[in-house]
Protein backbone atom coordinates (compact mmCIF):
# COMPACT_ATOMS: atom_id res chain seq x y z
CA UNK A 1 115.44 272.61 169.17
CA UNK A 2 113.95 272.86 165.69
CA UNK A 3 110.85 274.62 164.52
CA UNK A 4 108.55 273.67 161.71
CA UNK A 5 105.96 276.43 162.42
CA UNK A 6 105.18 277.33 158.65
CA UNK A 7 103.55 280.56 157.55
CA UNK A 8 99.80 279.71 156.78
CA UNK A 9 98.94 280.89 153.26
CA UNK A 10 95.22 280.75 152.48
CA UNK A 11 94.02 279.18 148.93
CA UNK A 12 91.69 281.26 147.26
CA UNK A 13 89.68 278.55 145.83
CA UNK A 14 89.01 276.87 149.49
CA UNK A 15 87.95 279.92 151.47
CA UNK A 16 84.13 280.02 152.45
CA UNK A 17 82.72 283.23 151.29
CA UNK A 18 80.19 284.66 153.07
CA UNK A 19 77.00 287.37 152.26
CA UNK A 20 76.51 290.16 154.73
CA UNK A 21 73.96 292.94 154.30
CA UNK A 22 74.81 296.15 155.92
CA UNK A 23 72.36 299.19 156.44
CA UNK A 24 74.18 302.53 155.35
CA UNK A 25 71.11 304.34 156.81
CA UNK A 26 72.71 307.15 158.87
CA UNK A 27 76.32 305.49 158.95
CA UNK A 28 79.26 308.14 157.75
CA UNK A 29 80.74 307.36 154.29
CA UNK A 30 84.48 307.32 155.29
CA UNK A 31 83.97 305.26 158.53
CA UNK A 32 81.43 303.00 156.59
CA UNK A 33 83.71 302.41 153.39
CA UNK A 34 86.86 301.39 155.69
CA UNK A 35 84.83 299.12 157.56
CA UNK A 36 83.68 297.56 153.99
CA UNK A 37 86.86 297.68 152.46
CA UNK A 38 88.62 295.58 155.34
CA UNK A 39 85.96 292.85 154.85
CA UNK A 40 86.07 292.98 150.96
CA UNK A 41 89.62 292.23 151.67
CA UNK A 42 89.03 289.79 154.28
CA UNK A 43 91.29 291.57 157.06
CA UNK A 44 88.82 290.56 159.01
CA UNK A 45 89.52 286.98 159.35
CA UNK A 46 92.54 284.99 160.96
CA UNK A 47 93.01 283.32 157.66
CA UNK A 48 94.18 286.86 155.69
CA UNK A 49 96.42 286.16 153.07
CA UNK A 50 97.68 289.89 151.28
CA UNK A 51 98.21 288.27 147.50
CA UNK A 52 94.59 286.04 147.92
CA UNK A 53 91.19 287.07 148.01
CA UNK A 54 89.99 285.90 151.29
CA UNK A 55 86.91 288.31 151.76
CA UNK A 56 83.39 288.38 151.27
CA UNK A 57 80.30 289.96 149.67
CA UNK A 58 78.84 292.62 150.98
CA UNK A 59 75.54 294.10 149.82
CA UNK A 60 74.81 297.77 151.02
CA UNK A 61 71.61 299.05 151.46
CA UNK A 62 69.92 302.78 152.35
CA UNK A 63 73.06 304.57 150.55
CA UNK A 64 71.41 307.27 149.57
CA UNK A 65 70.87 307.96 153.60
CA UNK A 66 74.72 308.38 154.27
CA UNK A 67 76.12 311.22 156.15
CA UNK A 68 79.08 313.27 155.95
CA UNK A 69 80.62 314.87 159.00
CA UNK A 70 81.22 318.92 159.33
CA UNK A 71 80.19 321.00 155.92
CA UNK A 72 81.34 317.92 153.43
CA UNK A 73 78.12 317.68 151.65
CA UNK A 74 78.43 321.16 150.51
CA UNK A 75 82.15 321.70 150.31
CA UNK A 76 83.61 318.02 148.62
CA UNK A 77 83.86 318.01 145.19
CA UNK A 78 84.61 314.58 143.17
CA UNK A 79 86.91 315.39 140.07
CA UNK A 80 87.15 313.65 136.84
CA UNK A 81 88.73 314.91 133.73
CA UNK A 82 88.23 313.78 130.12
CA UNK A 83 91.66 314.28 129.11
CA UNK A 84 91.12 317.08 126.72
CA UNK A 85 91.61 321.14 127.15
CA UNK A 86 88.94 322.03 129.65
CA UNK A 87 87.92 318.76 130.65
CA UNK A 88 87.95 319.28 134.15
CA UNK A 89 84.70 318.33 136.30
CA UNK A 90 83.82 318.56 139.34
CA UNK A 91 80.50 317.62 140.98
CA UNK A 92 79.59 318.46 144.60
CA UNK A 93 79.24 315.52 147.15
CA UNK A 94 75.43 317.03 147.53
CA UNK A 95 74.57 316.90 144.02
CA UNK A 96 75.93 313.08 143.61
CA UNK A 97 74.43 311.86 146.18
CA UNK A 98 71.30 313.17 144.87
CA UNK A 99 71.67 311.72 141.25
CA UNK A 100 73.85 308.53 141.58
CA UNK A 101 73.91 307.96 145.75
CA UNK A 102 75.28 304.41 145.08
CA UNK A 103 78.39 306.42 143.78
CA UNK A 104 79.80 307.64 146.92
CA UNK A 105 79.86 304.57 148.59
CA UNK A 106 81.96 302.66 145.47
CA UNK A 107 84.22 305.22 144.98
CA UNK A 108 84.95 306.09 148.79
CA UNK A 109 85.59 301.93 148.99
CA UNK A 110 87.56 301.65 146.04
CA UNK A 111 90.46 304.13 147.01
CA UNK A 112 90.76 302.05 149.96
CA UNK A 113 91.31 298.79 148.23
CA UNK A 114 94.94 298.07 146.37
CA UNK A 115 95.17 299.42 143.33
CA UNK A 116 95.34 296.19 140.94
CA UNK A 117 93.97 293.63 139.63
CA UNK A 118 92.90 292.24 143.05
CA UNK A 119 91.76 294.95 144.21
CA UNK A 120 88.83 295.31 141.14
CA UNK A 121 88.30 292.37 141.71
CA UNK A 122 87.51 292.62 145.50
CA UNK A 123 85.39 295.67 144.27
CA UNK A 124 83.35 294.03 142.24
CA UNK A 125 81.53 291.85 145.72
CA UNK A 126 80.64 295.25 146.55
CA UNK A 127 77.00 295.60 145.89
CA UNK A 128 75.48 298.99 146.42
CA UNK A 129 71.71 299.68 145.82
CA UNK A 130 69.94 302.84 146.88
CA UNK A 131 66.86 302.13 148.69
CA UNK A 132 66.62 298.92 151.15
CA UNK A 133 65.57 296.86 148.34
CA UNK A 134 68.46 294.32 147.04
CA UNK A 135 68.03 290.86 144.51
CA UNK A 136 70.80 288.87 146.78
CA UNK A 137 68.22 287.49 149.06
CA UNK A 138 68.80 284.02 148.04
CA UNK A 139 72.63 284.09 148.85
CA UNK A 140 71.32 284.76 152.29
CA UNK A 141 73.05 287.66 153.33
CA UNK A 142 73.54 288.09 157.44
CA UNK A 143 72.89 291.31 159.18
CA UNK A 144 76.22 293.03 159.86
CA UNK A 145 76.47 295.84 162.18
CA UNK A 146 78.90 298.18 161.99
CA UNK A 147 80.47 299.02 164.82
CA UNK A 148 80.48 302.95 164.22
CA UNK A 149 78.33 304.74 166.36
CA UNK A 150 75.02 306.21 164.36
């Protein structure tokens, strides 16, 4: 008995991509940006193809009302460095989330997408805006819950 069951390998060009709108209002960053990352990816669908970009867009709104769990907000600090002697900074979670609270969100979603050219590419459907205001309405976006509890 012979079997001609072939792996299914998803073309980029023919996947439908969708819009979803998701309302960071309350949600936890690290739960939230997992949940994002696997549909940026497009784990989320039967048709998931690892070398193809098979997810969607997602537009975030309310990010500056994300939470962190335990003392995060005063104790996380997010580290760049310029490259020269005493380069080193380091910015509190509180006081980004303050200035630049669409910040959080991209960089807690982009260290959990590969780290290559597909994944900055995936990135970039990520659309972050502060308040609940966002210009995608005529891709019409669906409501996505996420499934984490508030």
């Amino acid at each position: 008995m012979t079997h001609n069951n072939k792996t299914y390998m998803a073309d980029e060009t023919k996947v439908d991509k969708k819009w979803y709108v998701v309302d960071a209002a309350g949600q936890v960053v690290g739960r939230l940006a997992s949940d994002l990352a696997n549909i940026l990816r497009g784990k989320n669908k039967a048709i998931y193809t690892p070398h193809n970009d098979t997810g969607d867009f997602v537009v975030v709104v309310n990010a500056d009302k994300v939470s962190f769990t335990g003392r995060k907000l005063e104790q996380k600090l997010y580290t760049r460095y310029s490259g020269f002697i005493g380069g080193l900074k380091q910015t509190k979670a509180k006081d980004v989330l303050a200035k630049k609270p669409r910040e959080i969100l991209m960089h807690a979603v982009k260290g959990m997408l590969p780290k290559n050219s597909l994944g900055r590419r995936q990135l970039k459907k990520l659309k972050v805006y502060a308040g609940s205001e966002h210009p995608h309405t005529a891709q019409k976006p669906e409501k996505l819950e996420i499934k984490w509890a508030k």
